[in-house]
Protein backbone atom coordinates (compact mmCIF):
# COMPACT_ATOMS: atom_id res chain seq x y z
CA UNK A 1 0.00 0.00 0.00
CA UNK A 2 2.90 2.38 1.00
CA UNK A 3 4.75 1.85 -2.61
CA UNK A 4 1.15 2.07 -4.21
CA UNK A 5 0.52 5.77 -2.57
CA UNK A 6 4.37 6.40 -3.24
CA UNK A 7 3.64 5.27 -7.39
CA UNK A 8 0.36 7.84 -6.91
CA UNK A 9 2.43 10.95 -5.37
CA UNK A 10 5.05 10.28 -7.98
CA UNK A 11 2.14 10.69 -10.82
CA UNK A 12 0.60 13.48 -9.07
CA UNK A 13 3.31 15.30 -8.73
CA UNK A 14 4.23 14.59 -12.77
CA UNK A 15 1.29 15.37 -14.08
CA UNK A 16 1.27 18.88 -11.38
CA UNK A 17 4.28 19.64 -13.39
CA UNK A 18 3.86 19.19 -17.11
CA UNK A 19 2.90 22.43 -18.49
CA UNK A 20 -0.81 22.82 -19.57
CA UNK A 21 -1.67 22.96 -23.40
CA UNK A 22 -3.28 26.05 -22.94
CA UNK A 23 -0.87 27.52 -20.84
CA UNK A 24 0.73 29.74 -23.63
CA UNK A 25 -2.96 30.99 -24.52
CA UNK A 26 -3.33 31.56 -20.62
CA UNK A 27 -0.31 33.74 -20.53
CA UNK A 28 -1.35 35.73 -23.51
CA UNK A 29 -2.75 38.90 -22.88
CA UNK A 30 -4.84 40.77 -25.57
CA UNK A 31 -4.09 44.34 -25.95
CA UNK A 32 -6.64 47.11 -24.94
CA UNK A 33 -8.58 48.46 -27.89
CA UNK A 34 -6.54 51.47 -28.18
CA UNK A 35 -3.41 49.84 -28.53
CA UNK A 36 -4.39 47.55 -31.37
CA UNK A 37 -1.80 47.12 -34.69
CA UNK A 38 -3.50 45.01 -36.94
CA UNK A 39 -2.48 42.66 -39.34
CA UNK A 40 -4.63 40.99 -42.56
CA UNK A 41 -3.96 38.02 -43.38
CA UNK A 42 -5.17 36.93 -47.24
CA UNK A 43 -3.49 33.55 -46.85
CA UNK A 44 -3.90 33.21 -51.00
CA UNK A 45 -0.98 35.60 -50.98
CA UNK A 46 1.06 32.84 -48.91
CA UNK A 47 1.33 29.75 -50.69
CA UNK A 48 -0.83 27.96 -53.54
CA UNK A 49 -1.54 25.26 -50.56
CA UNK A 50 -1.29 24.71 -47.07
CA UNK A 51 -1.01 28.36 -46.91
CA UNK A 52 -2.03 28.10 -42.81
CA UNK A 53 1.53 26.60 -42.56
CA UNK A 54 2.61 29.19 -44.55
CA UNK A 55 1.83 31.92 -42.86
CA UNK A 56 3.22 30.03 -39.46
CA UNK A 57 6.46 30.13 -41.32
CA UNK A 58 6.14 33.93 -41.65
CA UNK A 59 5.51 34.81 -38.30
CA UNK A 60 8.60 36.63 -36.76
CA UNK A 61 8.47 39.06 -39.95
CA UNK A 62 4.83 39.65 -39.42
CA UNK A 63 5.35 40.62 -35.86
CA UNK A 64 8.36 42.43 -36.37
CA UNK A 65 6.28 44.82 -37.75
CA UNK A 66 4.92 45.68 -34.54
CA UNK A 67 1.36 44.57 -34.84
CA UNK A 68 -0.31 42.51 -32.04
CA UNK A 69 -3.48 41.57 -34.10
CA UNK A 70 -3.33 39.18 -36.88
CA UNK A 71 -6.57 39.00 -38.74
CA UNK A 72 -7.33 36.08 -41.18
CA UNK A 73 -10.06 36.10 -43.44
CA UNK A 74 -12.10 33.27 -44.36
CA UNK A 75 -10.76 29.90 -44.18
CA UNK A 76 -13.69 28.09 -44.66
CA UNK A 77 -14.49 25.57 -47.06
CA UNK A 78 -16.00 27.31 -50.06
CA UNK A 79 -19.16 27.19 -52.01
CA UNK A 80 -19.14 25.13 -55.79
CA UNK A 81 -22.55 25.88 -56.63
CA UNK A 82 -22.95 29.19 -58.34
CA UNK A 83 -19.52 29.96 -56.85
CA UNK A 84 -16.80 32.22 -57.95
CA UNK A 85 -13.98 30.46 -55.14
CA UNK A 86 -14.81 33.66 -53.47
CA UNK A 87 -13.71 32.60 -49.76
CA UNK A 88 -16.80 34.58 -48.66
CA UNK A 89 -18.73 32.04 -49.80
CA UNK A 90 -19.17 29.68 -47.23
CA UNK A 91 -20.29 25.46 -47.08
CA UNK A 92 -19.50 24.93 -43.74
CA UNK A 93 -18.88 27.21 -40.44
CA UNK A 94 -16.91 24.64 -38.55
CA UNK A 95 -14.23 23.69 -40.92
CA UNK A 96 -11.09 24.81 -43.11
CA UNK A 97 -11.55 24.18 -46.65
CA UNK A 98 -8.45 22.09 -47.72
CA UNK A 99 -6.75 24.39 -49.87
CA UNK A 100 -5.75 26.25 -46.58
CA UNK A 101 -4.88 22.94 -45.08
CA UNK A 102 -6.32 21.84 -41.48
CA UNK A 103 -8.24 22.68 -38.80
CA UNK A 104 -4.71 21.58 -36.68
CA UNK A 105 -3.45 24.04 -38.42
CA UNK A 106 -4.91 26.69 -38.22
CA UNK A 107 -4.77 26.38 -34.28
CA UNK A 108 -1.29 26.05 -34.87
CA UNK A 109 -0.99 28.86 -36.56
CA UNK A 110 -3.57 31.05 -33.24
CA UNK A 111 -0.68 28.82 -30.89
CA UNK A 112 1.95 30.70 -32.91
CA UNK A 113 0.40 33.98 -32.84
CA UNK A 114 -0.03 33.93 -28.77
CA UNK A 115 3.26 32.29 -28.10
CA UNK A 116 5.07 35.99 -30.34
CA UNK A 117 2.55 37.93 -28.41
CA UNK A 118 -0.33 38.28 -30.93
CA UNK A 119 -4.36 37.76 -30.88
CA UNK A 120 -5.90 36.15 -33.54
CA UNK A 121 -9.33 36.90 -35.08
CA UNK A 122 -11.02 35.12 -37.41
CA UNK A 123 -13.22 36.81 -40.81
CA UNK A 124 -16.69 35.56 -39.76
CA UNK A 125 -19.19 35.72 -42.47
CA UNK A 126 -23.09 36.18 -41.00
CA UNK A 127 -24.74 37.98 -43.72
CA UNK A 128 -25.11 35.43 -46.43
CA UNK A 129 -23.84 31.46 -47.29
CA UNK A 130 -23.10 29.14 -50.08
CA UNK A 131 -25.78 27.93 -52.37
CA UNK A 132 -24.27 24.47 -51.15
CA UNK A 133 -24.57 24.88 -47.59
CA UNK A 134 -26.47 21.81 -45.73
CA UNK A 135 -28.52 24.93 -44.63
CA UNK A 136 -30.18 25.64 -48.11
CA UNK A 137 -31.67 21.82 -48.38
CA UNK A 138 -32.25 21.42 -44.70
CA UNK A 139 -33.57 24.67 -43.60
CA UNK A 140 -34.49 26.31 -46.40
CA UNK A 141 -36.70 29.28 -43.94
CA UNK A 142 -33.39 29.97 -43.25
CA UNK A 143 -33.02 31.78 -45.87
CA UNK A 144 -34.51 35.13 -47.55
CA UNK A 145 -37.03 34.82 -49.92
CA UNK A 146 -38.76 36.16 -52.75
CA UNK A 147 -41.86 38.50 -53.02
CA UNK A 148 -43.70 35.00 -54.41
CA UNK A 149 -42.22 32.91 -51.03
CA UNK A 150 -41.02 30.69 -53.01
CA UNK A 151 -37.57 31.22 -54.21
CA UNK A 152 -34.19 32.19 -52.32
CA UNK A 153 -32.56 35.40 -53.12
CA UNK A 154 -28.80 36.66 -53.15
CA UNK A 155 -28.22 39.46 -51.15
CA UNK A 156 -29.85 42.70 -52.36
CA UNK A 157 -29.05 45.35 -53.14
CA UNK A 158 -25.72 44.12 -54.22
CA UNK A 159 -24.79 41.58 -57.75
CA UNK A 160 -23.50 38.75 -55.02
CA UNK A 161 -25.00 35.82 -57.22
CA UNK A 162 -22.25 33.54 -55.60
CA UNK A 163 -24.20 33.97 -52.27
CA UNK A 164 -27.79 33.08 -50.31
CA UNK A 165 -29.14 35.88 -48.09
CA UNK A 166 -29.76 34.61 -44.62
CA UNK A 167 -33.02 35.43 -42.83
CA UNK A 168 -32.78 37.12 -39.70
CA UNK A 169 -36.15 37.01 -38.53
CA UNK A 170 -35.69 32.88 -37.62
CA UNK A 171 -34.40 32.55 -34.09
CA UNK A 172 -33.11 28.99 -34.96
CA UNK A 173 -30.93 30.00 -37.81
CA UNK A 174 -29.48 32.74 -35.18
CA UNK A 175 -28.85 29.81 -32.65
CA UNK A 176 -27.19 28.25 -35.42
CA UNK A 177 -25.00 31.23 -36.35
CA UNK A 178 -24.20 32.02 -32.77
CA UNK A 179 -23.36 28.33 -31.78
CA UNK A 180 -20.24 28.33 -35.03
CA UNK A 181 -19.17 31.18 -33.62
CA UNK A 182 -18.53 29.79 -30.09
CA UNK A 183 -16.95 26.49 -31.63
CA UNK A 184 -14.03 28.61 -32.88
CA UNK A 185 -13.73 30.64 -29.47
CA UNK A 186 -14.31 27.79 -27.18
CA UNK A 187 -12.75 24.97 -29.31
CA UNK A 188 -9.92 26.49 -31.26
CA UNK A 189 -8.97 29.37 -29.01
CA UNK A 190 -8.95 32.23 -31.68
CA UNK A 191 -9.42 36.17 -29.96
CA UNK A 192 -12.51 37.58 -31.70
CA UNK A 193 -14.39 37.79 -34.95
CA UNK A 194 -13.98 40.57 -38.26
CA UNK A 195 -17.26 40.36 -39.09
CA UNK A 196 -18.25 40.65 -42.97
CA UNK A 197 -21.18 42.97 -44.02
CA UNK A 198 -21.94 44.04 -40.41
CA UNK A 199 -24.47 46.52 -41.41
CA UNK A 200 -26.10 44.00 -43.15
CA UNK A 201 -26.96 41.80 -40.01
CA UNK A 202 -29.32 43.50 -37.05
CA UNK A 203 -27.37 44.88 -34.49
CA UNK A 204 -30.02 42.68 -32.19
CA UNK A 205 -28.08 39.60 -33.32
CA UNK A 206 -24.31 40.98 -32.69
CA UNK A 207 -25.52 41.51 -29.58
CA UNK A 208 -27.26 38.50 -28.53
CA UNK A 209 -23.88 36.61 -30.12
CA UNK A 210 -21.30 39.40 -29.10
CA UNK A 211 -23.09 38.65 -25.16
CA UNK A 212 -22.96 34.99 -25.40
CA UNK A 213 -18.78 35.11 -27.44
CA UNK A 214 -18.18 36.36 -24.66
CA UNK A 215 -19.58 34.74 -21.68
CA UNK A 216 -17.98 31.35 -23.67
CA UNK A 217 -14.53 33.11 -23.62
CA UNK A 218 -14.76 32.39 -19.95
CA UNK A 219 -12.74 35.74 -18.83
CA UNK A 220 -10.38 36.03 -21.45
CA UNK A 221 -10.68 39.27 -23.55
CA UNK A 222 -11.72 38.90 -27.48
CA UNK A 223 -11.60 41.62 -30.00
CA UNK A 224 -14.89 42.44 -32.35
CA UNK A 225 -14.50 44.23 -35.28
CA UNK A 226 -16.80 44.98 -37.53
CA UNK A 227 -17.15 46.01 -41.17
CA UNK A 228 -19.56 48.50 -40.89
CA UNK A 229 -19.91 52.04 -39.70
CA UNK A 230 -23.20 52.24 -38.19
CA UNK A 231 -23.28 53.81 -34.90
CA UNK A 232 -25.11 50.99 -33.22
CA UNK A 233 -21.99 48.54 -34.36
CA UNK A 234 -20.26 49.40 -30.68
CA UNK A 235 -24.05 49.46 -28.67
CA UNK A 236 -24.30 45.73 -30.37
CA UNK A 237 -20.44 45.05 -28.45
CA UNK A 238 -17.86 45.90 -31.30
CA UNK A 239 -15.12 47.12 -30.21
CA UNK A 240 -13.77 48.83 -33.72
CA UNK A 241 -15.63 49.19 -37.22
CA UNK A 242 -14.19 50.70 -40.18
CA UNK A 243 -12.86 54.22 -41.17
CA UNK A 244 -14.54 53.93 -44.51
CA UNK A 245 -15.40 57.73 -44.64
CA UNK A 246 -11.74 58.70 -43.59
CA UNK A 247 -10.27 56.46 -46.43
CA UNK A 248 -13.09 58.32 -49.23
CA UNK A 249 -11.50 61.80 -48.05
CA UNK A 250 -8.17 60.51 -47.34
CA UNK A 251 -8.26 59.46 -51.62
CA UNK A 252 -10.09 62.77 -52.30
CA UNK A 253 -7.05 64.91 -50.79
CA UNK A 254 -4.09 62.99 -52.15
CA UNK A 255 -6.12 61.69 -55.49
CA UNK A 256 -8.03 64.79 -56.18
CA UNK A 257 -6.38 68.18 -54.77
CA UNK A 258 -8.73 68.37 -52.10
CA UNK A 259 -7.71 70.36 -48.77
CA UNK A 260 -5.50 68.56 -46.32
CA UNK A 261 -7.41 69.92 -43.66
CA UNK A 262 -10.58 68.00 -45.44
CA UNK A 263 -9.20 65.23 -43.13
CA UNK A 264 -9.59 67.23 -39.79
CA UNK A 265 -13.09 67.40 -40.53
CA UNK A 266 -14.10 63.72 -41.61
CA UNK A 267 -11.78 62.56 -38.82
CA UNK A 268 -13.76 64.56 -36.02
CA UNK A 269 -17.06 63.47 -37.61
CA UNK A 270 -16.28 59.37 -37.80
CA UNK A 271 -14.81 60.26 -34.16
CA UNK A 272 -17.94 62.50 -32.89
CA UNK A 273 -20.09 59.52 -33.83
CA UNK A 274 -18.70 56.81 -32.01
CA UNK A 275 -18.66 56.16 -27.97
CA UNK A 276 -15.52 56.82 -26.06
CA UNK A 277 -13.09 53.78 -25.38
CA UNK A 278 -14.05 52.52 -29.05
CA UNK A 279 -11.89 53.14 -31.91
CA UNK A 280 -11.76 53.01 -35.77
CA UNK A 281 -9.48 51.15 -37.82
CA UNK A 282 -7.89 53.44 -39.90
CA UNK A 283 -5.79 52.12 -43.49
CA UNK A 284 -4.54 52.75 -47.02
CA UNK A 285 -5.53 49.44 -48.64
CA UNK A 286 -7.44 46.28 -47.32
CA UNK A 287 -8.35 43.14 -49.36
CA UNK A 288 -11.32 44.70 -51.36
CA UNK A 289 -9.44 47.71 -51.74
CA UNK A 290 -6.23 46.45 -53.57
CA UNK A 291 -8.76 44.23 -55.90
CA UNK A 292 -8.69 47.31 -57.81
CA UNK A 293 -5.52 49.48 -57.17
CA UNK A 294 -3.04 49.37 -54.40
CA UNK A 295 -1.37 52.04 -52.55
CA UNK A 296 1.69 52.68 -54.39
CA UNK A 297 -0.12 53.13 -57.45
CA UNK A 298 -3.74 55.09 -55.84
CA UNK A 299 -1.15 57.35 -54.24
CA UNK A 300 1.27 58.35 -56.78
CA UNK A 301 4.41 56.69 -55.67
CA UNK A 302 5.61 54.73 -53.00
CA UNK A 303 6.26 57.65 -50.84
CA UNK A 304 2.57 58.95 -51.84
CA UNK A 305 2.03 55.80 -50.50
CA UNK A 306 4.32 56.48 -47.13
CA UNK A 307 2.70 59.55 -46.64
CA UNK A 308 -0.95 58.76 -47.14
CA UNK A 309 -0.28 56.28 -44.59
CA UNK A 310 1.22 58.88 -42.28
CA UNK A 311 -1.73 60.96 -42.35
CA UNK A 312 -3.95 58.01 -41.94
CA UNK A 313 -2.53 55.91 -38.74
CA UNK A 314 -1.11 58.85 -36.56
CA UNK A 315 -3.73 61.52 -36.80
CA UNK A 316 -6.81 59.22 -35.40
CA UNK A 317 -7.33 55.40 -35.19
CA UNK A 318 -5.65 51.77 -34.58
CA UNK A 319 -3.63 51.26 -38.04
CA UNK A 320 -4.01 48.12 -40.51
CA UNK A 321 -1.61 46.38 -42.74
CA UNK A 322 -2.62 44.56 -45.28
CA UNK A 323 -0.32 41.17 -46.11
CA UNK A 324 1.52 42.55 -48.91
CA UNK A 325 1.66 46.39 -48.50
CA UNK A 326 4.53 45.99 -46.43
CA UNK A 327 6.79 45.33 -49.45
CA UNK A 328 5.08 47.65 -51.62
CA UNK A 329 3.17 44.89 -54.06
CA UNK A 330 2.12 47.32 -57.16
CA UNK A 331 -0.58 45.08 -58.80
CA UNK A 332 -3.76 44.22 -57.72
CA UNK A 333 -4.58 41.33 -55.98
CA UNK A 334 -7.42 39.36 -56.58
CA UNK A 335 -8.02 37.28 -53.84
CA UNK A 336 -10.68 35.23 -55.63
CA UNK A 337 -7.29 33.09 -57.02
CA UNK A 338 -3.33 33.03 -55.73
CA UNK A 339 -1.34 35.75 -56.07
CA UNK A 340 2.75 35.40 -55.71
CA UNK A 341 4.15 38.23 -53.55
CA UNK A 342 7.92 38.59 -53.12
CA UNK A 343 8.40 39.45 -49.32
CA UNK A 344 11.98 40.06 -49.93
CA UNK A 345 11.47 42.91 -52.81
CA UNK A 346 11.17 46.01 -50.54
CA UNK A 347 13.04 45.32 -47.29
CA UNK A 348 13.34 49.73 -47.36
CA UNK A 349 9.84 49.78 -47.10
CA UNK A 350 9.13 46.77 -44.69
CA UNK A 351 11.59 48.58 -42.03
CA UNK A 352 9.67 51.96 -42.47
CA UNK A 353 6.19 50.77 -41.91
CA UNK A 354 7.56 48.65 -38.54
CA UNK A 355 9.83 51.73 -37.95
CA UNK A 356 5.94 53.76 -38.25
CA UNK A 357 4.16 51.34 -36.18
CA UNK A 358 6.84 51.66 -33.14
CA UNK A 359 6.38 55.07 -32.97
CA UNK A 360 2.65 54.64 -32.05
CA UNK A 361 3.43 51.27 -30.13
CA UNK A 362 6.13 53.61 -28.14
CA UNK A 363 4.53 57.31 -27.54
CA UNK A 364 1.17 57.43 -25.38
CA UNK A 365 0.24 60.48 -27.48
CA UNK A 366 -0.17 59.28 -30.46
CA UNK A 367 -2.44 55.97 -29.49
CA UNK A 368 -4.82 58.18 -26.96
CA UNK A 369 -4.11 61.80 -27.08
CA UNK A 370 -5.88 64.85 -27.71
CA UNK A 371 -5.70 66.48 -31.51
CA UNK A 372 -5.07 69.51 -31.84
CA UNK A 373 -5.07 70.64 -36.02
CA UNK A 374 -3.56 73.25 -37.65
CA UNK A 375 -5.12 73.60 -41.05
CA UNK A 376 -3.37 74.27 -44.79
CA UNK A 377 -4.05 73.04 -47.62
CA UNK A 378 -1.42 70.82 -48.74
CA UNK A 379 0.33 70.11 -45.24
CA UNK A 380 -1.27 68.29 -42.90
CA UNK A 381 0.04 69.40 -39.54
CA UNK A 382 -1.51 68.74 -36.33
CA UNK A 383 -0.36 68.17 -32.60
CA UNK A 384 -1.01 64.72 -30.72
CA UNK A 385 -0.70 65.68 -26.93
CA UNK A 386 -0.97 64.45 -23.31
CA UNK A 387 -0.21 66.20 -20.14
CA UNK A 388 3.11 64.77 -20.25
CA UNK A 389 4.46 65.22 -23.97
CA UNK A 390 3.90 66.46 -26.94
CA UNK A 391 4.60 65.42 -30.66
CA UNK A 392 3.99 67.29 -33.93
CA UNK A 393 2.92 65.71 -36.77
CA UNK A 394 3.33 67.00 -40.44
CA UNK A 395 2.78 65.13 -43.33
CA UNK A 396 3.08 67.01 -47.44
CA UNK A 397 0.55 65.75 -49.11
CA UNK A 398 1.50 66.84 -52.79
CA UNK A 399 4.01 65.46 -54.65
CA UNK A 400 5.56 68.68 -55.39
CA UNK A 401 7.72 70.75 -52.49
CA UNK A 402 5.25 72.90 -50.05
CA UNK A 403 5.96 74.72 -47.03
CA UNK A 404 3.66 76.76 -44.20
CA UNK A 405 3.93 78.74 -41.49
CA UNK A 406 4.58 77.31 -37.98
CA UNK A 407 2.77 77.19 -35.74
CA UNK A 408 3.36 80.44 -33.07
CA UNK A 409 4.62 77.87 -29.75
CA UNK A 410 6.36 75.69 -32.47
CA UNK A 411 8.62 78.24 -34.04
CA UNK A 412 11.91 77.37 -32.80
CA UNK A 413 11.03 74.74 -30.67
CA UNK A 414 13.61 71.95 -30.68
CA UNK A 415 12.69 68.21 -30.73
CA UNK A 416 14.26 64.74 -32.01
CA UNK A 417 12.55 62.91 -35.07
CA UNK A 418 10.93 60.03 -33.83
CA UNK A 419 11.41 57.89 -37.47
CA UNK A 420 15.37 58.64 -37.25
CA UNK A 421 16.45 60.46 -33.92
CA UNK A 422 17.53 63.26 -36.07
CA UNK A 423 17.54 66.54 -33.66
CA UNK A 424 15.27 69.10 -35.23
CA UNK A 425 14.98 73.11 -34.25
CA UNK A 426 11.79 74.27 -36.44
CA UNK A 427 11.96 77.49 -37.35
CA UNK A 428 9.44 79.84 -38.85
CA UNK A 429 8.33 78.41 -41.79
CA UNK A 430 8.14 74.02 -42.35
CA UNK A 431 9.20 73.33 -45.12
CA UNK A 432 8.30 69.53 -47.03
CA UNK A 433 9.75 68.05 -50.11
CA UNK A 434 7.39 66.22 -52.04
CA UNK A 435 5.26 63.42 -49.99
CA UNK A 436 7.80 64.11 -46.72
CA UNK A 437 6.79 63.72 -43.40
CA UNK A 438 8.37 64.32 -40.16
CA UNK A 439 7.13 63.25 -36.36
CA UNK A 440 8.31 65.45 -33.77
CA UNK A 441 8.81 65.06 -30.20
């Protein structure tokens, strides 16, 4: 009996010892909203197959960019019928479609991500499924119909013929939806959701399922974006939604002469409409963006490009990077199909936009101060402050040289660059050669 308790201790104490599997996701800690760098993941830029792996592989230069969000949109398998291999069209919520390679791993890949300090959300798509969903045949009241009853529809008003509009006014079908969401919080361990078309969903779901994400999470923090930018996104739960109005202005003051000071005012108004403590998620390009042109190209140059994203990510906002605008890829990418990107072609480039992102990473200011503008027309110059320090930001927005007058307690104020720790003395006038910037502390 004695060796038999001795043989049980032994255990006990062995299996005390041997560190948890979720142990590395119990050390993790997401970031707070504010602090969020974000990081989209098409993994059809990756690899032709097993492109989870692929991105796994890539992991120390994704993070050395300084983001602590990787999002990854669908991986899902994806709809034949009608289909375009659009992976927004979705056959099955609780699986990875085999071009991606496994649902192992793909919670390798969220084990990666927390063990080099990143959260990882998943693209969830609630508005609409495959015409080949088990849904469609099985539930068909599912589904949106047809003024006759009798037919299901694509979603209106938009030409998505790949798709089948869901029907939110059936509770089951939202038990349904909520229930795959859980299974990839509860079983795989991923941070939060991106979720497509948000506006098109009632924000009386996302909060029934943002409520019950959460509760499943069981005390650990997830992250809800959404694609949207309707003010009852954040009384739903989000914590983010999209700076789609910044971007339009952003485009209309690089693209079409507009007033740099144009972004002042749709800055304030995306900010005056949100509560406080949420944010928007600010960028240059995403994946439906550089379908049709991508920032080196929409803004000129690659230092259009620099600058645009400059004026986007430090005046207001938690900043995105899309996979592939960190080496400057000029074409379009349609992620319908694989696209080959070179991640060696632009190391320059790569080290400025992680150089950018440590410099709002590092300074308080920048991620939650006050803004205080200083309108021009072709500069955009504004101050990000606390009661602590203060940083100037100033950005040319024209490819041609411009200068303006400084500011009254700027002129001859002396600070260090924050991109090169360059000592600066300003003097009366800032002048900015074409598509410069400089950040001042």
């Amino acid at each position: 009996m004695k060796k038999l308790l001795y043989l049980f201790s032994i255990i006990a104490i062995l299996v005390a010892c041997k560190p948890s599997t979720d142990s590395k996701q119990e050390s993790f800690k997401m970031p707070a909203v504010s602090d969020v760098a974000m990081y989209q993941v098409n993994p059809r830029v990756f690899a032709p197959e097993n492109s989870l792996n692929a991105v796994a592989d890539r992991i120390d230069s994704i993070r050395n960019l300084g983001v602590n969000i990787m999002w990854v949109m669908p991986i899902y398998p994806i709809g034949i019928e009608k289909g375009k291999n659009s992976p927004y069209c979705i056959s099955d919520y609780k699986a990875v479609a085999p071009e991606f390679g496994t649902i192992d791993d793909f919670k390798h890949l969220a084990q990666v991500c927390h063990e080099h300090g990143m959260g990882i959300i998943l693209d969830w798509v609630a508005n609409h499924t495959a015409w080949d969903h088990p849904w469609v045949k099985e539930h068909p009241d599912w589904y949106t119909h047809d003024e006759k009853a009798d037919t299901i529809i694509h979603p209106r008003p938009w030409d998505w013929f790949d798709v089948a509009d869901l029907n939110y006014d059936n509770q089951d079908m939202r038990a349904a939806m909520i229930d795959a969401m859980k299974f990839w919080i509860t079983e795989v361990g991923i941070d939060g959701f991106r979720c497509d078309v948000a506006d098109g969903v009632p924000a009386d779901f996302w909060k029934d399922a943002i409520d019950q994400l959460r509760s499943a999470a069981k005390g650990r923090d997830i992250l809800m974006l959404a694609e949207g930018k309707r003010s009852d996104n954040f009384t739903a739960g989000f914590d983010m939604n999209y700076g789609w109005d910044f971007k339009d202005s952003l485009v209309q003051v690089f693209c079409k002469e507009k007033p740099a000071s144009m972004l002042f005012e749709a800055d304030k108004k995306e900010y005056d409409s949100i509560p406080d403590g949420k944010r928007k998620m600010r960028f240059t390009t995403n994946h439906d963006h550089s379908t049709e042109v991508t920032p080196p190209v929409q803004f000129t140059n690659l230092r259009g490009s620099m600058a645009a994203y400059v004026a986007t990510v430090f005046l207001h906002g938690c900043p995105l990077v899309y996979g592939s605008q960190e080496v400057g890829y000029p074409e379009p990418i349609n992620f319908f199909k694989y696209v080959a990107v070179d991640w060696n072609a632009n190391a320059a480039l790569y080290q400025e936009y992680a150089t950018l992102i440590k410099v709002i990473n590092d300074q308080e200011a920048i991620r939650n101060g006050s803004v205080v503008p200083f309108p021009n027309d072709d500069i955009l110059l504004f101050e990000r402050n606390t009661d602590k320090e203060r940083i100037l930001v100033a950005v040319n927005v024209r490819n041609v040289e411009k200068k303006m007058t400084t500011p009254t307690d700027w002129n001859g104020y002396k600070g260090v660059s924050l991109t090169n720790g360059k000592k600066i003395t300003l003097g009366e006038e800032i002048i900015l050669q074409p598509f410069e910037y400089i950040i001042l502390k």
